[in-house]
C-alpha atoms as a PDB file:
ATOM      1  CA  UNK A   1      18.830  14.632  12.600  1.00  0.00           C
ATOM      2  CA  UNK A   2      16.538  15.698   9.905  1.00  0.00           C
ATOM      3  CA  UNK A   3      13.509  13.435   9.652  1.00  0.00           C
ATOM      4  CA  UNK A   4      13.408  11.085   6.941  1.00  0.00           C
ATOM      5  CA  UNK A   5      10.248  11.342   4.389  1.00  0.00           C
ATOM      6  CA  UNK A   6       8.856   7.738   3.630  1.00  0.00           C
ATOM      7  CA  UNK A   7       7.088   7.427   0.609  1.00  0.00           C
ATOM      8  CA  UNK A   8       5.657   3.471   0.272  1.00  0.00           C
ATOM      9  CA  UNK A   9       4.474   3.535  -3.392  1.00  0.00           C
ATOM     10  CA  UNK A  10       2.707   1.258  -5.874  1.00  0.00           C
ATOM     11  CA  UNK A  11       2.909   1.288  -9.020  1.00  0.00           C
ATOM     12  CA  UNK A  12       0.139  -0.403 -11.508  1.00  0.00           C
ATOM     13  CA  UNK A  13      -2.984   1.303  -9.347  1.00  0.00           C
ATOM     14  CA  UNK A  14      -6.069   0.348 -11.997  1.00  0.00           C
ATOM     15  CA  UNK A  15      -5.115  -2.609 -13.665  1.00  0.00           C
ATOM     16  CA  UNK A  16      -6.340  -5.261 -12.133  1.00  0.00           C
ATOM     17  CA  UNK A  17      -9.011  -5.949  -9.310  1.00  0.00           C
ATOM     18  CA  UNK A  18      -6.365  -7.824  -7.563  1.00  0.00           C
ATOM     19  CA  UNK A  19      -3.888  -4.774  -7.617  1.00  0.00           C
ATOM     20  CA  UNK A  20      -6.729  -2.706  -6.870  1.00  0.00           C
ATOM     21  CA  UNK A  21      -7.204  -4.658  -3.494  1.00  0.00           C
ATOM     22  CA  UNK A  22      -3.917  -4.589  -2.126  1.00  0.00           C
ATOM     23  CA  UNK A  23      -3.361  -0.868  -2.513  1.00  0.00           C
ATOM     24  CA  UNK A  24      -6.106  -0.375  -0.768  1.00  0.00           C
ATOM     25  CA  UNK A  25      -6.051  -2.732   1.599  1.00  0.00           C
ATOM     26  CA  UNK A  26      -2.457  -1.576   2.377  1.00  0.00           C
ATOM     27  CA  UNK A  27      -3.120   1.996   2.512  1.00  0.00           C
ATOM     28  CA  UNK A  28      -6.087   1.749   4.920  1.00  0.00           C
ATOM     29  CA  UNK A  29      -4.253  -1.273   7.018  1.00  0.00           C
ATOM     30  CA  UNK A  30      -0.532  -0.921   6.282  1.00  0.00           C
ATOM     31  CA  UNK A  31       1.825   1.014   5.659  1.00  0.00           C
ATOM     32  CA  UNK A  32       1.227   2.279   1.706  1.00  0.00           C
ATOM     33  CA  UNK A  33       0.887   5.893   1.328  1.00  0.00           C
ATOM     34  CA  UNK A  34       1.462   6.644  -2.297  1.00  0.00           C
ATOM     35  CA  UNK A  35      -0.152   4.932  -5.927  1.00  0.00           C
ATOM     36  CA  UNK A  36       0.704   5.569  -9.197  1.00  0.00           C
ATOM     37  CA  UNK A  37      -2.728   4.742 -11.165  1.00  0.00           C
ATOM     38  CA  UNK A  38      -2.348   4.010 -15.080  1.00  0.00           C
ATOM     39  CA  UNK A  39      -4.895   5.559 -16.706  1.00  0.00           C
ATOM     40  CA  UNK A  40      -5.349   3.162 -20.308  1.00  0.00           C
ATOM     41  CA  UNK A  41      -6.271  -0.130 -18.257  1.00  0.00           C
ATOM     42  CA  UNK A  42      -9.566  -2.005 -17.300  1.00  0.00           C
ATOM     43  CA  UNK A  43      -9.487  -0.898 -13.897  1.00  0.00           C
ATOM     44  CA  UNK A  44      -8.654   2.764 -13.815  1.00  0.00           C
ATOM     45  CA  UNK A  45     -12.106   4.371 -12.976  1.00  0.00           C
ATOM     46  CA  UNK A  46     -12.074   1.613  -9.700  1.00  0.00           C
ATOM     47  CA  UNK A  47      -8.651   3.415  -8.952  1.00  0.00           C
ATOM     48  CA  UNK A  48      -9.643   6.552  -9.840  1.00  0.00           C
ATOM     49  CA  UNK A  49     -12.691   7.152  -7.642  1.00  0.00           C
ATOM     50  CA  UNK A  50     -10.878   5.554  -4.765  1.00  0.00           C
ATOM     51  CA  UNK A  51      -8.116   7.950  -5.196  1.00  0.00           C
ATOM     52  CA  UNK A  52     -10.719  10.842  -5.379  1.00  0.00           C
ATOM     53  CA  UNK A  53     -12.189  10.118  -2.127  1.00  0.00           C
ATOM     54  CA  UNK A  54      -8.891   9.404  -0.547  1.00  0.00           C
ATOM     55  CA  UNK A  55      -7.112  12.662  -0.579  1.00  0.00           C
ATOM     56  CA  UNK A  56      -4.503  11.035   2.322  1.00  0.00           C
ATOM     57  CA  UNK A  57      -3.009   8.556  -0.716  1.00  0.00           C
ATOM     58  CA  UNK A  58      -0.528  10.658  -2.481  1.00  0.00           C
ATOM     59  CA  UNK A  59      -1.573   9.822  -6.137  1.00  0.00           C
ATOM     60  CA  UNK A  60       0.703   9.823  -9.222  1.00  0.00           C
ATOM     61  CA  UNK A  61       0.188   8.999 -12.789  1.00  0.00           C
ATOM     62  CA  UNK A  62       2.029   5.945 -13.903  1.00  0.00           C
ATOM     63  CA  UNK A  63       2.392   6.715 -17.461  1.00  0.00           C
ATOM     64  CA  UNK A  64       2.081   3.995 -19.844  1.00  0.00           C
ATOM     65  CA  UNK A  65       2.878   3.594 -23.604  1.00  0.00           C
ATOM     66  CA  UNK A  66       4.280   0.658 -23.969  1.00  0.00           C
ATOM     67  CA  UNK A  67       2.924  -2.596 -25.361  1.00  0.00           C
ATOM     68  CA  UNK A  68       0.934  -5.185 -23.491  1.00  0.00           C
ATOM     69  CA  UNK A  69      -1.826  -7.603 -24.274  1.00  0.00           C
ATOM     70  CA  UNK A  70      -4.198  -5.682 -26.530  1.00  0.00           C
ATOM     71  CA  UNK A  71      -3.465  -2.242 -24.875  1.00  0.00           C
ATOM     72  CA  UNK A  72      -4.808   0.778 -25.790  1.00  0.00           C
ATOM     73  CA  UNK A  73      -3.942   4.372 -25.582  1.00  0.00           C
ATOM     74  CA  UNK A  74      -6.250   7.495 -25.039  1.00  0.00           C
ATOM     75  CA  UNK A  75      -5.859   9.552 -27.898  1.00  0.00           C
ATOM     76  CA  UNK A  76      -6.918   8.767 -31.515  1.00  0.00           C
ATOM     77  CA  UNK A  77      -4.210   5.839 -32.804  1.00  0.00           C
ATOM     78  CA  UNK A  78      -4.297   8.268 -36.295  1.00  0.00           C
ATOM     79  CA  UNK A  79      -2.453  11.033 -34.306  1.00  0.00           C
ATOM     80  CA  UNK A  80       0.492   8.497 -32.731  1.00  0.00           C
ATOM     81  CA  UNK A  81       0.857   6.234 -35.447  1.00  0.00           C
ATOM     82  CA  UNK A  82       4.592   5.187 -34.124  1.00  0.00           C
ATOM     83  CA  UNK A  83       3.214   3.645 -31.238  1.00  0.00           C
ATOM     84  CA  UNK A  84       0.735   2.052 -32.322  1.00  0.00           C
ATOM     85  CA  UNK A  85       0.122  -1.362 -34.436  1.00  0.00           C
ATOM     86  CA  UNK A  86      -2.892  -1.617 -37.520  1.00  0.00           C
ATOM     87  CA  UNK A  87      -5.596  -2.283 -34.904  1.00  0.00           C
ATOM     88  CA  UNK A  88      -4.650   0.624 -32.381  1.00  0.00           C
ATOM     89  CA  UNK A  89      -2.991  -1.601 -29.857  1.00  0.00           C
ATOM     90  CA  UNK A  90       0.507   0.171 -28.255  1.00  0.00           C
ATOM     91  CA  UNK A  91       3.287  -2.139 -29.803  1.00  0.00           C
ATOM     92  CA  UNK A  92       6.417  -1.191 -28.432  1.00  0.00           C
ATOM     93  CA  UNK A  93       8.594  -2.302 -25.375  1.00  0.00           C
ATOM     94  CA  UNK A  94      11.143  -0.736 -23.750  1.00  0.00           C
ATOM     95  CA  UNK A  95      13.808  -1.462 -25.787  1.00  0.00           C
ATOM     96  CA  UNK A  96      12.423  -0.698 -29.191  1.00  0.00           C
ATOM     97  CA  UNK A  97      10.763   2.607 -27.496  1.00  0.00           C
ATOM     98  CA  UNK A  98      14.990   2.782 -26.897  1.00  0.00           C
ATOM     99  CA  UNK A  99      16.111   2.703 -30.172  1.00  0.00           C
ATOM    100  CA  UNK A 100      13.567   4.821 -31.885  1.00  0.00           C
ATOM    101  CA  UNK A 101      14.504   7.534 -29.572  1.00  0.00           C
ATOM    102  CA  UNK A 102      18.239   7.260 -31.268  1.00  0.00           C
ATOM    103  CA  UNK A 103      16.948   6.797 -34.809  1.00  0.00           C
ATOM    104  CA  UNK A 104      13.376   8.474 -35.162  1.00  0.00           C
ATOM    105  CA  UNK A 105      13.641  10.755 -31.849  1.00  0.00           C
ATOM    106  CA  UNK A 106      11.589  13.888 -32.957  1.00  0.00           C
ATOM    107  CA  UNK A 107       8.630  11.876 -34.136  1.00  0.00           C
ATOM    108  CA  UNK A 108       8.847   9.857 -30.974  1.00  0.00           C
ATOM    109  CA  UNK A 109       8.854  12.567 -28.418  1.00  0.00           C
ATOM    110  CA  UNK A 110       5.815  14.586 -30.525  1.00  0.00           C
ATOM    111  CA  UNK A 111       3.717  11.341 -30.210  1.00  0.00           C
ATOM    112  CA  UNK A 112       4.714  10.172 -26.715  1.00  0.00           C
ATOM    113  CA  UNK A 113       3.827  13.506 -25.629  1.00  0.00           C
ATOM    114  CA  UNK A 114       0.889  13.639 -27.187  1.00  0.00           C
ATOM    115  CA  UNK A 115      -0.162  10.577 -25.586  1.00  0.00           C
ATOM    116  CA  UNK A 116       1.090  11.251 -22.039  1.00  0.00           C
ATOM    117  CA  UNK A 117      -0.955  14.725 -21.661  1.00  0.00           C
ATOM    118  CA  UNK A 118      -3.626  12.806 -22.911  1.00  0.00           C
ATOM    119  CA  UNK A 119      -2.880  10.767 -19.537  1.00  0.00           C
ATOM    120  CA  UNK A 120      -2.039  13.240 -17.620  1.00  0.00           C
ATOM    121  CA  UNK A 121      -5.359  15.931 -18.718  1.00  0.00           C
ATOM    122  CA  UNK A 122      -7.874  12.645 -17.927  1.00  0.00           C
ATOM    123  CA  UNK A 123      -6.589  12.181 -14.450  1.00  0.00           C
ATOM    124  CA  UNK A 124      -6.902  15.877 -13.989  1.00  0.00           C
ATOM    125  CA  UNK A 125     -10.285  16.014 -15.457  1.00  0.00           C
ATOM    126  CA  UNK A 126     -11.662  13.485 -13.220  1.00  0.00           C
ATOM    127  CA  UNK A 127     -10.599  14.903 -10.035  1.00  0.00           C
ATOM    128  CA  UNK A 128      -6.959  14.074  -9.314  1.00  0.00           C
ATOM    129  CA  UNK A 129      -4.779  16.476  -7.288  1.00  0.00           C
ATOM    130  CA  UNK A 130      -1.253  14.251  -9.310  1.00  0.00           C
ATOM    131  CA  UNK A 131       1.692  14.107  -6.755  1.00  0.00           C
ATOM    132  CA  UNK A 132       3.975  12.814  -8.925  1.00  0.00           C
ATOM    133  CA  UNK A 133       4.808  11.040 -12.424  1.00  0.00           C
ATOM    134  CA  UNK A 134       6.610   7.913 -13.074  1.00  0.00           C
ATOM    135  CA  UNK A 135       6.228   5.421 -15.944  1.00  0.00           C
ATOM    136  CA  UNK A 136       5.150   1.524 -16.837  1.00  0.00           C
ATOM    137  CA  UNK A 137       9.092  -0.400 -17.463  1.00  0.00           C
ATOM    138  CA  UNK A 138      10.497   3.037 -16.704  1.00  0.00           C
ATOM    139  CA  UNK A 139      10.504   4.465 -20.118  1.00  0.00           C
ATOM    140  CA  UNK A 140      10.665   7.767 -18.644  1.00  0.00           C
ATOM    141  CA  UNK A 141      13.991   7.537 -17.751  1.00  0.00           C
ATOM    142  CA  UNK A 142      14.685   6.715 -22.061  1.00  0.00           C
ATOM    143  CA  UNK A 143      16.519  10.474 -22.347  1.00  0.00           C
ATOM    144  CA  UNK A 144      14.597  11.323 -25.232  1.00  0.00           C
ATOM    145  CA  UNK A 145      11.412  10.700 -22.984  1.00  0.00           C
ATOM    146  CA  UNK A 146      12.819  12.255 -19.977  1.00  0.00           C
ATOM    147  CA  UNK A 147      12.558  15.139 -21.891  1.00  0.00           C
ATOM    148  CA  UNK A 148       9.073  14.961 -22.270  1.00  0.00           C
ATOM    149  CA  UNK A 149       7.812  14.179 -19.035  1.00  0.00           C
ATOM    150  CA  UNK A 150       9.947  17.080 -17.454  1.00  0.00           C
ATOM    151  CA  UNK A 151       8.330  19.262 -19.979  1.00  0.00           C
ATOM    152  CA  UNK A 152       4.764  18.096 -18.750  1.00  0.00           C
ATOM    153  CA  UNK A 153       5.822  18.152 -15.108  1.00  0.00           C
ATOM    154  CA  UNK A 154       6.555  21.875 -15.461  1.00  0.00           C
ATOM    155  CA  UNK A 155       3.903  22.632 -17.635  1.00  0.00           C
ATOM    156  CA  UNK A 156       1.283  21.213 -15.278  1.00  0.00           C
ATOM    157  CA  UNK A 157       3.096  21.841 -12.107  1.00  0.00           C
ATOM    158  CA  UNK A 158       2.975  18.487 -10.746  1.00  0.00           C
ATOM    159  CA  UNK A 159       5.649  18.418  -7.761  1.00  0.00           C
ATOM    160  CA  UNK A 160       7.955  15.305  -8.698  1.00  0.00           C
ATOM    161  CA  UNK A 161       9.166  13.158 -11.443  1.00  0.00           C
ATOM    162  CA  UNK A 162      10.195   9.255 -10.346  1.00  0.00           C
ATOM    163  CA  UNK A 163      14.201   9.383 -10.696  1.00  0.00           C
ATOM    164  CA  UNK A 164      16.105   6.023 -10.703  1.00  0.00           C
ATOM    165  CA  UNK A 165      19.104   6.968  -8.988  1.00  0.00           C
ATOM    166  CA  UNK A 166      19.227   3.784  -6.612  1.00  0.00           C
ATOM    167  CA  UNK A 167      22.712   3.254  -5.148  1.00  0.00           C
ATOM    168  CA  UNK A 168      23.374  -0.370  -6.235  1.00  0.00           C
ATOM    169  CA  UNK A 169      26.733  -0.388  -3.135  1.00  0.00           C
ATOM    170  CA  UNK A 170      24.426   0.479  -0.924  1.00  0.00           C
ATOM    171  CA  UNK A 171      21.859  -2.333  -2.004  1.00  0.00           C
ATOM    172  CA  UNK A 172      24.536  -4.563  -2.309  1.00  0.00           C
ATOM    173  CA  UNK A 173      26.721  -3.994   1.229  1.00  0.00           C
ATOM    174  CA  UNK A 174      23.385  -3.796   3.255  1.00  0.00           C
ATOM    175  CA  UNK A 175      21.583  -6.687   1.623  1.00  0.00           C
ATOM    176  CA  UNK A 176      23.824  -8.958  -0.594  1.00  0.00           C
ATOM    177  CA  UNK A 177      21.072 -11.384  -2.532  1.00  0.00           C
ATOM    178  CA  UNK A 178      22.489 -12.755  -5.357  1.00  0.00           C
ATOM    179  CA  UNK A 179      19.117 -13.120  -7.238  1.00  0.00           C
ATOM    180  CA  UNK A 180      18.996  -9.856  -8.870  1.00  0.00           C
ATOM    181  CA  UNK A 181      21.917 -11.257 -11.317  1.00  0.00           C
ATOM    182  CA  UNK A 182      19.120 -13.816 -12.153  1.00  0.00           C
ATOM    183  CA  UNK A 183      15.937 -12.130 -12.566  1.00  0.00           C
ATOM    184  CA  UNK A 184      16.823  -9.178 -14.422  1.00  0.00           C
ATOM    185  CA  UNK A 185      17.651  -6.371 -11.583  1.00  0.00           C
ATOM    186  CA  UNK A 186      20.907  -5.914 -11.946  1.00  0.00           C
ATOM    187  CA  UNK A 187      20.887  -5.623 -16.069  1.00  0.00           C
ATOM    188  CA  UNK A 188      17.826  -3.476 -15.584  1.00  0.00           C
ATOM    189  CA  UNK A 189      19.923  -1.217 -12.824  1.00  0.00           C
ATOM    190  CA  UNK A 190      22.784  -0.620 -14.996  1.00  0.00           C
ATOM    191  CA  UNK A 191      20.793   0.318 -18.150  1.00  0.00           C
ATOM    192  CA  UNK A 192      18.187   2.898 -15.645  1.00  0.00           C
ATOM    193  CA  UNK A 193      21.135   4.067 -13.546  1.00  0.00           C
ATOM    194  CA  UNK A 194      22.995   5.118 -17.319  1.00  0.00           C
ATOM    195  CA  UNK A 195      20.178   6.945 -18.108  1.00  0.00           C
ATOM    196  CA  UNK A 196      20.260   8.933 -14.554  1.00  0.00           C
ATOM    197  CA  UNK A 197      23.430  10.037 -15.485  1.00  0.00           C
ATOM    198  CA  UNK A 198      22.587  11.274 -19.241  1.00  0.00           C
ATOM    199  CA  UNK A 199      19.396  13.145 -17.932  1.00  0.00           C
ATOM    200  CA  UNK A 200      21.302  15.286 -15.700  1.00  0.00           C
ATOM    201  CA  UNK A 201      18.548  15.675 -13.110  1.00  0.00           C
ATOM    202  CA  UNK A 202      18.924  14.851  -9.403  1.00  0.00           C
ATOM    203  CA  UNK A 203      15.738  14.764  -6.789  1.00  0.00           C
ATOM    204  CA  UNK A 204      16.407  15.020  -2.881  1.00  0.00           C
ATOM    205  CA  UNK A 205      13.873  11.396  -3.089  1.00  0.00           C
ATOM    206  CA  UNK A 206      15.713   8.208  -3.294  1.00  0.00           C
ATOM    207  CA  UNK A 207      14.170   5.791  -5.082  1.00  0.00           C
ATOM    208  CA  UNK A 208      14.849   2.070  -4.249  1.00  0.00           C
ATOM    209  CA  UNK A 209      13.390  -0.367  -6.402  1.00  0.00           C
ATOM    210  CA  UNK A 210      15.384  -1.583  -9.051  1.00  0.00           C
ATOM    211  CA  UNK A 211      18.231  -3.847  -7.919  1.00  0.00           C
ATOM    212  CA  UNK A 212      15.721  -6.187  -6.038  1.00  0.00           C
ATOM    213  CA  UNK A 213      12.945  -5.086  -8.602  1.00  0.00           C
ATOM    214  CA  UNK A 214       9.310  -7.271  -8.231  1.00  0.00           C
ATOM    215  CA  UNK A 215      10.789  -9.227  -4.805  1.00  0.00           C
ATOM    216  CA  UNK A 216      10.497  -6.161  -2.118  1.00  0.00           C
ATOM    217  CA  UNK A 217       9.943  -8.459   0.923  1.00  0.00           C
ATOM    218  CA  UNK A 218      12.134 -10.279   3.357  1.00  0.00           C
ATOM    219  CA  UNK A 219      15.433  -8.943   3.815  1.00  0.00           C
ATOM    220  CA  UNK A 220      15.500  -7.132   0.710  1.00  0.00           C
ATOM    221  CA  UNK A 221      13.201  -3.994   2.802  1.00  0.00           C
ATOM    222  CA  UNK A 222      14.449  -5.190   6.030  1.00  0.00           C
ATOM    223  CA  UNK A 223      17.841  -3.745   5.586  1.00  0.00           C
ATOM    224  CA  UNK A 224      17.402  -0.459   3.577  1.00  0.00           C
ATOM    225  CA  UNK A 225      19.553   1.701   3.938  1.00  0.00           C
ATOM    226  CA  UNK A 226      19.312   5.683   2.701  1.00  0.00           C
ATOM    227  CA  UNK A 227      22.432   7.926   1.222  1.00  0.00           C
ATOM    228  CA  UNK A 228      22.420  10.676   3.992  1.00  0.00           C
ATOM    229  CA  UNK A 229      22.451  12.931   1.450  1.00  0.00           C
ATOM    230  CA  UNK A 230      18.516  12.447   0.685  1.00  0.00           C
ATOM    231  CA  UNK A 231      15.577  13.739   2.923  1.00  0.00           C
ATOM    232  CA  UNK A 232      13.136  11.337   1.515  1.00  0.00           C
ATOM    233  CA  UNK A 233      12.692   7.680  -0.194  1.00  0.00           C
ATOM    234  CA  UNK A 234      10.127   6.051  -2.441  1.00  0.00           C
ATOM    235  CA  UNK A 235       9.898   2.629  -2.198  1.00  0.00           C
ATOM    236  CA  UNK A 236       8.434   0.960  -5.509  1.00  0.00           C
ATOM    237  CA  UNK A 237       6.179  -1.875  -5.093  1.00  0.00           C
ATOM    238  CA  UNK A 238       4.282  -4.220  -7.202  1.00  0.00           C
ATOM    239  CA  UNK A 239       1.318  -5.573  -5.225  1.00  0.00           C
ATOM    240  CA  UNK A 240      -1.578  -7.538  -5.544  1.00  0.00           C
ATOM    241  CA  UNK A 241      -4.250  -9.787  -4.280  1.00  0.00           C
ATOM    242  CA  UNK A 242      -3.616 -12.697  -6.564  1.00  0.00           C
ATOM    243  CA  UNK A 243      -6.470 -14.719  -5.834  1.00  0.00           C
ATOM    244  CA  UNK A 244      -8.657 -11.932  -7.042  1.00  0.00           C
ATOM    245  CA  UNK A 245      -7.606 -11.760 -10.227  1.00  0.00           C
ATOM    246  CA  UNK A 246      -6.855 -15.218 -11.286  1.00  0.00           C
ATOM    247  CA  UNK A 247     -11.266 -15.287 -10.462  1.00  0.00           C
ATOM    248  CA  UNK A 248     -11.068 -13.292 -13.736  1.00  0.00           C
ATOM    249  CA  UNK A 249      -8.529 -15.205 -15.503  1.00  0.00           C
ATOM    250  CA  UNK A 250      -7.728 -12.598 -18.246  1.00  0.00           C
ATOM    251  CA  UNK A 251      -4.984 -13.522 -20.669  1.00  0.00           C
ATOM    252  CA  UNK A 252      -4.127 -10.051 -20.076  1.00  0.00           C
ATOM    253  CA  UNK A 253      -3.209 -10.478 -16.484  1.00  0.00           C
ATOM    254  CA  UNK A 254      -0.727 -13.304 -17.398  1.00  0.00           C
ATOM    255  CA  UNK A 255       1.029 -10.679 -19.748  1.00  0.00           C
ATOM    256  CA  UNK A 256       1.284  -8.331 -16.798  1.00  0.00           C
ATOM    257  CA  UNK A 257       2.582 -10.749 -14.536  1.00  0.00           C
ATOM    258  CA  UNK A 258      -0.620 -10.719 -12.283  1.00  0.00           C
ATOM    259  CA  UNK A 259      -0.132 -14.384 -11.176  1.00  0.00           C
ATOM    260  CA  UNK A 260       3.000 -14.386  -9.691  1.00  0.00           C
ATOM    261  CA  UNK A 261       3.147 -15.212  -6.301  1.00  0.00           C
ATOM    262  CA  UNK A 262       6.163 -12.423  -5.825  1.00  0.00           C
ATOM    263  CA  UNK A 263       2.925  -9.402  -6.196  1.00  0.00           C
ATOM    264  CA  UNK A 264       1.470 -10.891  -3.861  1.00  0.00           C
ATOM    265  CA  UNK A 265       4.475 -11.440  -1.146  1.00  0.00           C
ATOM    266  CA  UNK A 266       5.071  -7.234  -1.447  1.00  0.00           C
ATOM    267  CA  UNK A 267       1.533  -6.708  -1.305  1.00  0.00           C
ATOM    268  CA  UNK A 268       2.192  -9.005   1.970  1.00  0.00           C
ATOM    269  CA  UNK A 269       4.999  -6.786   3.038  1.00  0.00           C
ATOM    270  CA  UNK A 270       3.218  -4.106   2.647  1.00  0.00           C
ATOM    271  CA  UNK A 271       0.401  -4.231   4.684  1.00  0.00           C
ATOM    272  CA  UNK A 272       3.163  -4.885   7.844  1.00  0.00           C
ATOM    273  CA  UNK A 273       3.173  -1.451   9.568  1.00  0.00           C
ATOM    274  CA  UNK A 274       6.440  -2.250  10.703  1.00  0.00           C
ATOM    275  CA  UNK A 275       8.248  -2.108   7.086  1.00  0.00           C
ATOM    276  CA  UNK A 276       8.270   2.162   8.377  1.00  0.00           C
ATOM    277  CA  UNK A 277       9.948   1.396  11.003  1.00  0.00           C
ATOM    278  CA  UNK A 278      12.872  -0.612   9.466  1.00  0.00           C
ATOM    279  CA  UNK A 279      14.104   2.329   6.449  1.00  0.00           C
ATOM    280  CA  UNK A 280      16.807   4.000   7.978  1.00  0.00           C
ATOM    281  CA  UNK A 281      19.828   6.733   6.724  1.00  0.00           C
END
């Protein structure tokens, strides 16, 4: 039997010190072997060095335009004025990103590509060898967007693009935890997994993530399960060290969810060696 690849990934690399911590905590002690750093946040040159001198971590750009508490973009706010609010701040989540992509789609992919090889050209410039690209809520997956980032992925030659393409039966008949009909995952599955479909583009990497999204510990890792049909998966994880950052107590942690004790159970999870050993087809 062909070897399955086993990509342990998280996302949010640079954000906080906390986040910061547990990747690389959990890639030097566990089992983490991927990061996806965002490059507009407090913490990104933190990530970015580390990532430099760590050639090992498979690094990916975790491309972010969406709004958060008093976030800012890299290029000029004058040049991507759909995105942007009157004091340069992204304003958009991923459902009004949605509908402009119906209603204003041209001026929408011009800007948000604009902004994402901005992204993409730092990380690049400062010395990163980019494995892959994925996005902050997944707005890559929007089709309009998709578009976009597989234009950028071919036009700087960067080996893979995230694709949702979870198998919620799968999830469901190896792990059966109702709680994703309560926190979000199973909306946020159908919406993503609709979007797989309308892209058109299939990857030989499974991603698992989204059912169970933010609670990857206990029996929801225990018991994955792979479609044969794959050769590798990426797990998606949202870790942290949340004692670290609640010593910084930014209001802008609380809008990214850095407090919740969930980041720091996968960050837990994580740094078990044994999580490896428990992915099977």
């Amino acid at each position: 039997m062909e070897t399955l690849k086993k990509i342990i990934n998280a996302d949010d690399f640079g954000i906080s010190p906390g986040v910061n911590k547990a990747v690389i905590t959990a890639f030097e002690q566990g089992c983490l072997n991927s990061a996806s750093i965002m490059m507009n946040v407090a913490y990104t040159d933190e990530a970015i060095k580390y990532a430099r001198d760590n050639p090992a971590l498979m690094t990916g750009i975790h491309l972010n335009i969406s709004n958060q508490k008093n976030q800012k973009p890299l290029s000029d706010p004058r040049h991507i004025p759909l995105l942007v609010d009157k004091g340069g701040n992204l304003k958009h989540g991923f459902v009004v990103l949605f509908l402009l992509s119906l209603f204003k789609t041209k001026e929408l992919k011009k800007q948000a590509e604009i902004e994402m090889h901005q992204q993409i050209e730092a990380a690049q410039n400062l010395g990163i060898n980019i494995a892959h690209l994925d996005s902050h809520r997944h707005v890559h997956m929007i089709p309009a967007l998709f578009t976009v980032v597989k234009k950028l992925q071919e036009e700087y030659k960067i080996p893979r693009i995230r694709i949702v393409n979870e198998n919620a039966f799968k999830t469901f008949f190896n792990i059966w935890n109702p709680r994703c009909f309560f926190n979000g995952g199973a909306i946020k599955y159908g919406i993503l997994k609709t979007f797989y479909y309308l892209n058109r583009t299939k990857s030989d990497t499974y991603f698992y993530s989204i059912v169970y999204t933010t609670r990857l510990f206990g029996r929801n890792v225990s018991r994955i399960r792979v479609p044969k049909k794959y050769k590798a998966i990426e797990i998606g994880i949202h870790p942290s060290c949340i004692a670290e950052d609640k010593k910084v107590n930014s209001p802008a942690f609380s809008d990214y969810l850095l407090y919740s004790d969930d980041r720091q159970k996968e960050f837990e999870t994580i740094a078990n060696k044994e999580l490896l050993n428990k992915i099977s087809y």
